[in-house]
Structures are given as structure tokens and as C-alpha cells.
Protein backbone atom coordinates (compact mmCIF):
# COMPACT_ATOMS: atom_id res chain seq x y z
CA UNK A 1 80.97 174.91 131.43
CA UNK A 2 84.37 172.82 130.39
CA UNK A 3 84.09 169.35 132.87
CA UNK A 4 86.91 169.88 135.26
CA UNK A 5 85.20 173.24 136.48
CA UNK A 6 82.21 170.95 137.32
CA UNK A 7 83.95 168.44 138.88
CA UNK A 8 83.42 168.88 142.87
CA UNK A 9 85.59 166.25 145.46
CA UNK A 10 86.09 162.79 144.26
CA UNK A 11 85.05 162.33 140.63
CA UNK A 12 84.72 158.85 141.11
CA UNK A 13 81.88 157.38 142.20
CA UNK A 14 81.40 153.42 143.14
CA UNK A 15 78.60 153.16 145.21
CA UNK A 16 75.51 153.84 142.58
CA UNK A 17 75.27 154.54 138.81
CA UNK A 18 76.85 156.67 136.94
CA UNK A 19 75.24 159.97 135.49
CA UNK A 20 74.75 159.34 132.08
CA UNK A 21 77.28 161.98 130.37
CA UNK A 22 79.66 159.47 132.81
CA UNK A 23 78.95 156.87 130.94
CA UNK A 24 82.10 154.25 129.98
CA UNK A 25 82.32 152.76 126.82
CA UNK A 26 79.10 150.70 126.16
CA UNK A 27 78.85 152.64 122.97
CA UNK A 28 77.94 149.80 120.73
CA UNK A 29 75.31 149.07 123.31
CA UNK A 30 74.15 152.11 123.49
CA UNK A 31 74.21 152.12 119.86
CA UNK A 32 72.23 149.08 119.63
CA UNK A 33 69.53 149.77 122.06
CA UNK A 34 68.32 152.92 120.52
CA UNK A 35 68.12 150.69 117.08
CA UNK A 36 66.30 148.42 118.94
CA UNK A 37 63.85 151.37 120.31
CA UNK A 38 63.45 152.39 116.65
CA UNK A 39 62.24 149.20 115.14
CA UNK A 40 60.37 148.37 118.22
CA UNK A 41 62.47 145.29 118.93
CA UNK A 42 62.40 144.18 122.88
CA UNK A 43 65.77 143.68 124.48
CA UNK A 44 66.57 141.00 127.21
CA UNK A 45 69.78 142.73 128.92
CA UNK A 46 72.09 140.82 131.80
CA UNK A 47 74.77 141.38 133.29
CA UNK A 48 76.62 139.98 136.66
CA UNK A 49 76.14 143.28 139.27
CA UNK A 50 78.16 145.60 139.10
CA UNK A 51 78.66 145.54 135.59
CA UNK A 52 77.23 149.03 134.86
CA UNK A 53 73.62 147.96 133.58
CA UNK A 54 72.14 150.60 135.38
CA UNK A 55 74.13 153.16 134.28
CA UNK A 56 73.76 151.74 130.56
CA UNK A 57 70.03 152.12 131.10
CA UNK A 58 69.65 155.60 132.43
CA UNK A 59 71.99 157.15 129.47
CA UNK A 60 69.77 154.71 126.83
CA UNK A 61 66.29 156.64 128.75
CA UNK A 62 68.44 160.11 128.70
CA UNK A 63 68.57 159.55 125.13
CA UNK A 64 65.46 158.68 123.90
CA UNK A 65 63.48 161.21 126.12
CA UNK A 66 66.21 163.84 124.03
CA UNK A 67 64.82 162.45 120.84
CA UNK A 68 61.01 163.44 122.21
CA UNK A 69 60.21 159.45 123.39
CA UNK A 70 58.87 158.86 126.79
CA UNK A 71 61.07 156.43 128.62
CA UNK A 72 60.76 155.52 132.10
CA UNK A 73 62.73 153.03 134.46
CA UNK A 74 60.90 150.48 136.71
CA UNK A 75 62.90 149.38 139.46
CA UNK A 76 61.42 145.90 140.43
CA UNK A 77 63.95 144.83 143.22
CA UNK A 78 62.22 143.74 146.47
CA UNK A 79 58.68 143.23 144.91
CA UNK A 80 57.17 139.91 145.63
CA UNK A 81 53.56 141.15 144.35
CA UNK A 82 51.10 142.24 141.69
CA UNK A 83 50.14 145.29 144.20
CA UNK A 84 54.00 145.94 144.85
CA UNK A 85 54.59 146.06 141.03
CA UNK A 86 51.93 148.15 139.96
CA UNK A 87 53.20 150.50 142.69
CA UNK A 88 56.39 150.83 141.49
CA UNK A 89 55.36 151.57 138.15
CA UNK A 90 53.59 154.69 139.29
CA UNK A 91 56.32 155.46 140.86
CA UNK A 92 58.17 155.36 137.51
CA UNK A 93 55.61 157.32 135.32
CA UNK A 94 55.51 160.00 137.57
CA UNK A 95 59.18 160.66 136.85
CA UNK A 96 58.03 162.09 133.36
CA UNK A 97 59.38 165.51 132.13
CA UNK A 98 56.83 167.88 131.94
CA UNK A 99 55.30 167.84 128.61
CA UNK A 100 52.52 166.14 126.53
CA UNK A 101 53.23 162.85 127.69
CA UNK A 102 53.16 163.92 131.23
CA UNK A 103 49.68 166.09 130.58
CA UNK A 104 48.21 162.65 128.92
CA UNK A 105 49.43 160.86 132.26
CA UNK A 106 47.67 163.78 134.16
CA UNK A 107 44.26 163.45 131.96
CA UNK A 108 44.05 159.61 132.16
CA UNK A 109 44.74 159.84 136.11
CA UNK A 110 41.94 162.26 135.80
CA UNK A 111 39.04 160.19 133.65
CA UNK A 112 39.96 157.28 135.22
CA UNK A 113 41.76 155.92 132.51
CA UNK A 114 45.15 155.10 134.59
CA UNK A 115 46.14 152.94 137.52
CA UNK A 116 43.35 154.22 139.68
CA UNK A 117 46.26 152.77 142.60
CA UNK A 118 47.46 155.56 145.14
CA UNK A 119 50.96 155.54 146.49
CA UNK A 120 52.64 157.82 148.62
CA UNK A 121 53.65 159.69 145.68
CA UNK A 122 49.43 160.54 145.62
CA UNK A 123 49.08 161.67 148.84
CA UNK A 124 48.07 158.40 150.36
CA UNK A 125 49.71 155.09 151.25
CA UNK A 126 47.45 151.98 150.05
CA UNK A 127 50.06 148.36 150.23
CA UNK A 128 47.95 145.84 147.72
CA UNK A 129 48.61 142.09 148.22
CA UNK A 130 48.99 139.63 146.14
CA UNK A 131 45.05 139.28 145.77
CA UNK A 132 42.44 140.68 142.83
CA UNK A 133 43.06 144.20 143.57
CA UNK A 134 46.60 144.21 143.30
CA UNK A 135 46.00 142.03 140.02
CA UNK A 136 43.48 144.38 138.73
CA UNK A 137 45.59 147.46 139.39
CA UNK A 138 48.85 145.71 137.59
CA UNK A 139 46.67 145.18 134.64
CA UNK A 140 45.95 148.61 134.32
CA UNK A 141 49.33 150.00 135.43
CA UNK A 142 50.45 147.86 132.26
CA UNK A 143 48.53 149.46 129.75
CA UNK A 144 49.47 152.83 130.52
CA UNK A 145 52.76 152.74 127.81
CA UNK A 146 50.60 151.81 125.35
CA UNK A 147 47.56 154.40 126.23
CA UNK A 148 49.77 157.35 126.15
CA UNK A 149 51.27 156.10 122.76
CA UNK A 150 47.58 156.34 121.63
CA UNK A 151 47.38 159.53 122.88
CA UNK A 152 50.23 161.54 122.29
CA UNK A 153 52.00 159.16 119.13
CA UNK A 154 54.84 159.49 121.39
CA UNK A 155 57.46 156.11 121.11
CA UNK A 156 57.16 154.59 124.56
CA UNK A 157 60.35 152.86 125.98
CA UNK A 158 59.83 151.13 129.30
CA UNK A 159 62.95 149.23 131.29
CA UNK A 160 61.95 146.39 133.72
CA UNK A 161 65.37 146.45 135.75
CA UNK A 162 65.86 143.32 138.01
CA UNK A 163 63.08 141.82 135.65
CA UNK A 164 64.30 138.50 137.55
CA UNK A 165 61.93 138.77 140.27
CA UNK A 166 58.78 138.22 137.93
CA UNK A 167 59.81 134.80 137.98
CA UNK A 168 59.20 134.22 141.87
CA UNK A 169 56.46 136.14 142.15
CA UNK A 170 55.07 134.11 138.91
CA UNK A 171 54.10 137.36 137.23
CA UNK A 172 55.51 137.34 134.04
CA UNK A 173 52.37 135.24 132.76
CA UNK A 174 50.21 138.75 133.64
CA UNK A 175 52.96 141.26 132.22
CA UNK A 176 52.86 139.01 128.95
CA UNK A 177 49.02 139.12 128.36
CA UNK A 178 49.26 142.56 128.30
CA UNK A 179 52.04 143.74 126.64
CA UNK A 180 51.96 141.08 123.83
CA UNK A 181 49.30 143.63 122.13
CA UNK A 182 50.65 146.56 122.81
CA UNK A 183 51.94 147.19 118.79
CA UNK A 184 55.94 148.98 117.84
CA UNK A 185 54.76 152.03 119.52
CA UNK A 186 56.04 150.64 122.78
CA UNK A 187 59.66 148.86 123.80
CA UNK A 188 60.37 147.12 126.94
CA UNK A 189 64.13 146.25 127.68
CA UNK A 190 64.07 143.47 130.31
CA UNK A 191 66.95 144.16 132.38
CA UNK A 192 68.03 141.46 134.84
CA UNK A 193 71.64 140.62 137.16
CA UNK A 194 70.48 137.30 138.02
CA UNK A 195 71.74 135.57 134.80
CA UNK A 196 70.34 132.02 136.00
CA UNK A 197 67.32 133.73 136.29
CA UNK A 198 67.04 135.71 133.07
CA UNK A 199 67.75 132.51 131.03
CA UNK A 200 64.80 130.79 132.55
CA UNK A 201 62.77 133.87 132.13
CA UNK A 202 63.10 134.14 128.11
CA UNK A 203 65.12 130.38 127.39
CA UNK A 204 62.70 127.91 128.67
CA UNK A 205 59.87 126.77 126.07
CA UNK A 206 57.61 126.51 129.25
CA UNK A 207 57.67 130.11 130.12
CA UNK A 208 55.22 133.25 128.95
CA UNK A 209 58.47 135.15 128.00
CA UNK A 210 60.38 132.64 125.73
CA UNK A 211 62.13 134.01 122.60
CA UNK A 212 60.34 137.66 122.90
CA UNK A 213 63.05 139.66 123.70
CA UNK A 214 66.75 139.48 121.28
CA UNK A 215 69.43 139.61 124.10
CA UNK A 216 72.09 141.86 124.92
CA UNK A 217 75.15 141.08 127.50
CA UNK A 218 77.40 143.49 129.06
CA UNK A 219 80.50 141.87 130.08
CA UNK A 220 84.27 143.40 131.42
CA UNK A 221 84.89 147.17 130.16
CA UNK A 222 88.11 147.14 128.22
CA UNK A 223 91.31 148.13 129.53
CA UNK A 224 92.01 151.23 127.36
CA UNK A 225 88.93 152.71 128.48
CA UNK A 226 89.10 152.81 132.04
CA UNK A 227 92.24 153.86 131.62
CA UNK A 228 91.12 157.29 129.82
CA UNK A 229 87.65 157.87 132.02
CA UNK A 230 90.44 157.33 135.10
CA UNK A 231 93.02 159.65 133.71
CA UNK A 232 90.91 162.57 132.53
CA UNK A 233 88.96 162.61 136.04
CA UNK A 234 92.57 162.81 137.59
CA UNK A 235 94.01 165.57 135.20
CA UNK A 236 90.81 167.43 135.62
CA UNK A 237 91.81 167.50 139.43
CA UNK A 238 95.07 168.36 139.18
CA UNK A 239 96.64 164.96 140.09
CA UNK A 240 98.45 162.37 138.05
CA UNK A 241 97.42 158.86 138.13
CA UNK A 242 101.45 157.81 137.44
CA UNK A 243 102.60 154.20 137.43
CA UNK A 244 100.39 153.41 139.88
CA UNK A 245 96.95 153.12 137.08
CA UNK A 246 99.06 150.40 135.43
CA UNK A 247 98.65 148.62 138.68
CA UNK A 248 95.06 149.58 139.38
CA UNK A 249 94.05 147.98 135.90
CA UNK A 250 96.13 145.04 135.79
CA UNK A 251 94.06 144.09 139.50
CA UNK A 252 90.98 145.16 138.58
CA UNK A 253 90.91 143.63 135.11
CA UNK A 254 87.93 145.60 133.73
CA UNK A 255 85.46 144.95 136.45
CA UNK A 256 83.70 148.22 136.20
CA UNK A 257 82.55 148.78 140.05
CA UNK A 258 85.96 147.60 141.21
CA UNK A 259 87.50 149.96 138.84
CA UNK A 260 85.79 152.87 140.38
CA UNK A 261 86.35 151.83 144.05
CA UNK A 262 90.01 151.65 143.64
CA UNK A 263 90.11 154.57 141.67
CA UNK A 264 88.04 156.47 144.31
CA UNK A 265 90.53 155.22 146.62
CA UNK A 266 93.71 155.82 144.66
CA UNK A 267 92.71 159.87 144.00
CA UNK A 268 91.75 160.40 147.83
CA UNK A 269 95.54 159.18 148.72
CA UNK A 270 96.75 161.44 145.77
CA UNK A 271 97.28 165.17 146.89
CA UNK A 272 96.85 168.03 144.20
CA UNK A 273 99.54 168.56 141.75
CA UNK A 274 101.29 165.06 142.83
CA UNK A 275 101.44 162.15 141.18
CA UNK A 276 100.45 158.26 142.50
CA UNK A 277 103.06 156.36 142.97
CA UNK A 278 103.56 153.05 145.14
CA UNK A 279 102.92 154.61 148.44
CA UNK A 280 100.12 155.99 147.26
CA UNK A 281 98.34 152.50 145.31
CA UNK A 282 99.27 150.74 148.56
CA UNK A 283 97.50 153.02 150.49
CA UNK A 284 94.53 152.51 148.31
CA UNK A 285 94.73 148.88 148.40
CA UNK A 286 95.07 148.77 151.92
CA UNK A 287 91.83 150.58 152.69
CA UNK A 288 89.89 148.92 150.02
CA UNK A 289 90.08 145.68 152.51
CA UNK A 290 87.53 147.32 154.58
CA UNK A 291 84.74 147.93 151.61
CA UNK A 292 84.99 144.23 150.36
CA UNK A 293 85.92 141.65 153.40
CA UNK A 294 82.23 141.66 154.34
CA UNK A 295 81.10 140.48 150.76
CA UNK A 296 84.08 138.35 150.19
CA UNK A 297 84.00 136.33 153.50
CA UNK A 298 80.00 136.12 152.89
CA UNK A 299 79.89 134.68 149.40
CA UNK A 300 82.97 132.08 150.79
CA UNK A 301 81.17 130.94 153.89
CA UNK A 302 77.72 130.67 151.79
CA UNK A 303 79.96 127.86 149.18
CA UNK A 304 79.21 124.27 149.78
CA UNK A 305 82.49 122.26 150.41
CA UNK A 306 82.35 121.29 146.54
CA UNK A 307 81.08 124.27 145.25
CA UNK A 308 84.45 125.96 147.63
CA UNK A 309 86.63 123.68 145.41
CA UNK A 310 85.18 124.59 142.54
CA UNK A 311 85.90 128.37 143.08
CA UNK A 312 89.38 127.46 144.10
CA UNK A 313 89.87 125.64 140.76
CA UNK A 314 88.21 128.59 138.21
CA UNK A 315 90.01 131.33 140.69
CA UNK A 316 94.03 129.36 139.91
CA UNK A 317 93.07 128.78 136.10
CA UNK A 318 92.00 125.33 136.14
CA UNK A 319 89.61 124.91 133.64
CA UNK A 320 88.79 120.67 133.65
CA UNK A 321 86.92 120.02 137.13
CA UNK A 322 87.27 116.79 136.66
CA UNK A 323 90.62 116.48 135.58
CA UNK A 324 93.44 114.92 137.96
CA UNK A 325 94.89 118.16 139.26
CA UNK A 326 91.35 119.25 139.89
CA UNK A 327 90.43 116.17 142.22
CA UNK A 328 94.24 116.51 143.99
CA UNK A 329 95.05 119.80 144.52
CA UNK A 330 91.42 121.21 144.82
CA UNK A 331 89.95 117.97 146.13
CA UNK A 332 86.62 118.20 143.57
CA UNK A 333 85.08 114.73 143.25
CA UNK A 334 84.54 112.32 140.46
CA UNK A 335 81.18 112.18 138.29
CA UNK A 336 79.01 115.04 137.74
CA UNK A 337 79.25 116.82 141.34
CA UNK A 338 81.55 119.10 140.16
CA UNK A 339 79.94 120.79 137.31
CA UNK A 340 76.48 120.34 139.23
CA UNK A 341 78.38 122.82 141.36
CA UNK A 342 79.71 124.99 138.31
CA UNK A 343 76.11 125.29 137.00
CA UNK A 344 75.05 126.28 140.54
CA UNK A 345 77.66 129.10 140.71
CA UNK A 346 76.65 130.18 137.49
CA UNK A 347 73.05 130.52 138.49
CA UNK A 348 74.07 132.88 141.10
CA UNK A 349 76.14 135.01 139.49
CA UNK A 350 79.63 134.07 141.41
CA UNK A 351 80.88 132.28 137.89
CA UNK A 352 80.29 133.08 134.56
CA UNK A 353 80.51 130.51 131.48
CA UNK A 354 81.92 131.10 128.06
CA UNK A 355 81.17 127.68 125.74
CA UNK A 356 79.15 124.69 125.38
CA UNK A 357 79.85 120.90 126.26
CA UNK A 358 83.85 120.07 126.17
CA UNK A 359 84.77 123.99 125.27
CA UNK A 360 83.00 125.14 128.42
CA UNK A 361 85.43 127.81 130.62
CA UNK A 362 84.48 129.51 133.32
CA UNK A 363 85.89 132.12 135.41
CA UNK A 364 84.72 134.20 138.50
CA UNK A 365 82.45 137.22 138.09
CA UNK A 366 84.78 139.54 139.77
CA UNK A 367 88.72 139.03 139.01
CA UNK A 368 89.47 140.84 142.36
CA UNK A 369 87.39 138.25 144.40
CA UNK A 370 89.24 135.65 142.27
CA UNK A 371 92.80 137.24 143.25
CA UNK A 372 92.07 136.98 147.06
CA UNK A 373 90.98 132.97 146.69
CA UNK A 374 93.97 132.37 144.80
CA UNK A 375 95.72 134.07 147.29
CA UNK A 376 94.63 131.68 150.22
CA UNK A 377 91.76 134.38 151.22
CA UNK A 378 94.40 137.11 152.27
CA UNK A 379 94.07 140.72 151.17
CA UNK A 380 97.59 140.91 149.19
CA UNK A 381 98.65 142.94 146.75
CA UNK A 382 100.59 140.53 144.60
């Protein structure tokens, strides 16, 4: 069936992954993770939110469940325990196509040989604490990749997504005694969108995790694509995208999420068989306000005073924070304060850093966040 008889209402979606035939770009990635998956080489993946990781993820799994591996997704966001954990991966492996690997799942559950934890996915509800159950069932929730590997000489690919939280709930000593004998047969990508986080996770000599995953970042989705994904879904709608795209990328600037929220936007103020034009982007823009002033005014009232001057300075292009037009115009103080601040930013994901030492640059995670501080926090469209 060609696409555009598929396509039903808005074909762009902001508010959760993409399916993965709706995947954009990422193909050397892609292309990189199912290497990885092939020579058994873990992956450490991170990405600011928003960035499309999960979307990446569920096309890599798509993939490599086509080419007869089991792959399965763990979504650890929210769990603070061993018991929590173990749940959720249960969760995961019952998402298994039917098949052998599912059959293996179904004769280990059987014999005793899996989690032996019920969720509500088993017909009960049982909440495991941090204590030696919920340890003893995360242990054996663990081994399951590596069990039905034995069993069915299937390649195993497991993703952690918001790995992160291991490090609070100081788990990632238990996950690493167990899969650190687990043999090729089984991958684990990492995935995390708490960069700060991640780096501590699998950069600090201290920590269970250090150098055992080779990393992989997504960053901004380049301009040419968007521009195609946005103008095919348009076409395929019978509507025209016109001048007004140019202005949609040029304010977006390859932030994937915001891409797709202002192209959501932009196509439900386009009638069929018209074309955008001004009255239509402004339209779009207009509305938009009401999906982001929550998050903006949140992540400005949560800034310190210098950590506020800070994202003033990155947002107008100033790149030395302790240069003279940083401590005048922006009012950033002298000594170390300032990039104390930076670094702080960093670790929660509102900056991002390119460099090392005197080449350091940052800039703000999302470009359209950065356009309303520069404009004096006021929704404008220059």
C-alpha cells in the first residue's frame, strides 16, 4: 500500500517516538549499531531528550528481530529499585514475537528457570523493595538474555533506555556482575538522556561500568533532511509546505522534537490543496506558545542567578564567560563561578559542550529555547 494512502490526519507526530519505517536520518547510526550487534560490541548511546533516541532504538530492535535476533527494550525511567527493575524487564521479554525465543521464555518460566517474579502482566501484582528478594529476582531477570541464547543460539540484543537511573539506585554494580559473563551472544546498548549522568556511568575509573560500552551520540538532524521527511508528509496530504518550511527550519535548527511540533502545527493551519504561506507559519507559531511556555518558564525559574547569566551568554553567542562583555552585559562573575555554572548546565542537559580547556563552546540544547532568551523571554517570531 503506497504511504500517502496510509497516511490518516496529521502525519506528524511530536509527542512520542516515531514508528520505525518513520525514522529520520540516523542512518549511519543505524548502520553502526547493527555492526555493533554483529560483533557483540556494547554501545553507550546519549542524547539531550528529544533528540530521537527512542525512535533510533525501536527501528535498531525492528531490525534485528527481522534478521531472526531477539531484541527487547527495557524502559528504566521511574525505577528506584532492584524489585522495580527486574519488573520492568519482564515486562520487556514478554513483548517477544511469537516464536522459538518466545517458547524458550515460556519453558524457562515453566521449570523455573526465569524470573520466578510476577507482575501484572502474570496475573498478579507483587511490588519488591529494594531488599534480598528484589535483589534475588534482578539477578535472575538478568540472566535471562543469556539463557535463551543458550537455548535457542538466537543473538540477544537488549536496550537499557534511561540507563541513567542505575546510578541512583546504585545498581549498576549488580547489572555488571552479571552481564560481564554473559559471552558475544548477547548486546546491551545503554541508552541514557541524562548526559552528566551517562559520563559518570561509563567515564569514571571508580564505577562498575567504566570503558565497557564504545559510545555513540546523536546530536541535531541535518537541515536537508527534515526538510524532505516534512515535504513528502505534506505532498502525501495534498498540501504544500511553500516558503513557509524555509522558516520552520531556519527556527527550529534541526532540533528533531521541535521540528515535528511546528510541523504538526504548520500542516493543521494548511488546508488541502493550499499552500503555507506567512499567515499560515504565524498561525503555527502562535499556537506553539501554548505547548512550550510551561517548560520554558520552568527550566528559567529553576536557573540560579549565575547559572541565568550563563544561559543568557551561550543563548546571544557569547562564548568566553569570563570575558569582559560576559561580566557587563550578562553580569557573570569573575573566577571559576561561571563555568562551575556551565558544567552544571551541562550535567542537566540545558547546555551542551563541544571542546576541551580554552576551545570549549557551548550552546543550549534546544535552539528554540535559546531564541526566546535571546529574545528577552518573549514568544517572537523574529
Amino acid at each position: 500500500m503506497a504511504r500517502d494512502q496510509r497516511i490518516r490526519g496529521n502525519p506528524f507526530i511530536f509527542d512520542r517516538p516515531l514508528a520505525p519505517d518513520d525514522l529520520i536520518d540516523r542512518e549511519d547510526e543505524l548502520a553502526l549499531l547493527v555492526e555493533r550487534l554483529r560483533d557483540g560490541v556494547n554501545t553507550r548511546l546519549s542524547s539531550p531528550r528529544d533528540y530521537g533516541k527512542t525512535s533510533l532504538l525501536r527501528r535498531a530492535l525492528a531490525d534485528a528481530r527481522a534478521a531472526d535476533a531477539g531484541a527487547v527494550i527495557v524502559d528504566l525511567y521511574g525505577v528506584r529499585t532492584s524489585g522495580q527493575m527486574a519488573a520492568q524487564i519482564e515486562s520487556a521479554y514478554a513483548d517477544l514475537p511469537a516464536g522459538p525465543l518466545s517458547s524458550a521464555l515460556t519453558k524457562l518460566h515453566r521449570h523455573g528457570g526465569g524470573m520466578g517474579l510476577q507482575t501484572p502482566l502474570g496475573g498478579a501484582s507483587i511490588s519488591f523493595g529494594a531488599g534480598e528478594a528484589g535483589h534475588r529476582a534482578l539477578l535472575d531477570a538478568l540472566s535471562l538474555p543469556a539463557r535463551l541464547h543458550e537455548k535457542t543460539g538466537r543473538r540477544m540484543l537488549v536496550v537499557f533506555d534511561e540507563f541513567q537511573v542505575v546510578l541512583k539506585a546504585e545498581l549498576d554494580a549488580v547489572i555488571r556482575s552479571v552481564i560481564q559473563h554473559q559471552g558475544s551472544g548477547v548486546t546491551y546498548v545503554f541508552s541514557g538522556s541524562h548526559p552528566g549522568m551517562m559520563r559518570s556511568l561509563f567515564s569514571d575509573r571508580k564505577r562498575p561500568f567504566y570503558g565497557q560500552a564504545a559510545p555513540l551520540e546523536l546530536h541535531r538532524l541535518p537541515r536537508p533532511a527534515i526538510g524532505d521527511y516534512i515535504g513528502d508528509r505534506f505532498e502525501q496530504t495534498r498540501r504544500e509546505p511553500g516558503e513557509a518550511l524555509g522558516w520552520l527550519l531556519d527556527f527550529v535548527d534541526g532540533h528533531p522534537q521541535r521540528a515535528m511540533l511546528f510541523a504538526h502545527l504548520l500542516w493543521r493551519h494548511t488546508a488541502v490543496d493550499t499552500e503555507a504561506a506567512e499567515e499560515q507559519w504565524l498561525a503555527a507559531h502562535e499556537e506553539a506558545w501554548g505547548y512550550l511556555q510551561g517548560d520554558f518558564e520552568a527550566t528559567w525559574d529553576s536557573l540560579s542567578a549565575v547559572e541565568a547569566g550563563v544561559v543568557d551568554a551561550v543563548a546571544a553567542g557569547v562564548q568566553s564567560l569570563t570575558g569582559k562583555a560576559s561580566r557587563e552585559i550578562f553580569g557573570l562573575p569573575t573566577g571559576s563561578a561561571a563555568g562551575n555554572a556551565a558544567k552544571r548546565l551541562v550535567e542537566q542537559g540545558i547546555l551542551t559542550r563541544a571542546g576541551s580547556g580554552r576551545e570549549t563552546r557551548y550552546e543550549l540544547v534546544d535552539p528554540v529555547f535559546a531564541r526566546w532568551v535571546v529574545s528577552g523571554r518573549r514568544w517572537t517570531v523574529g
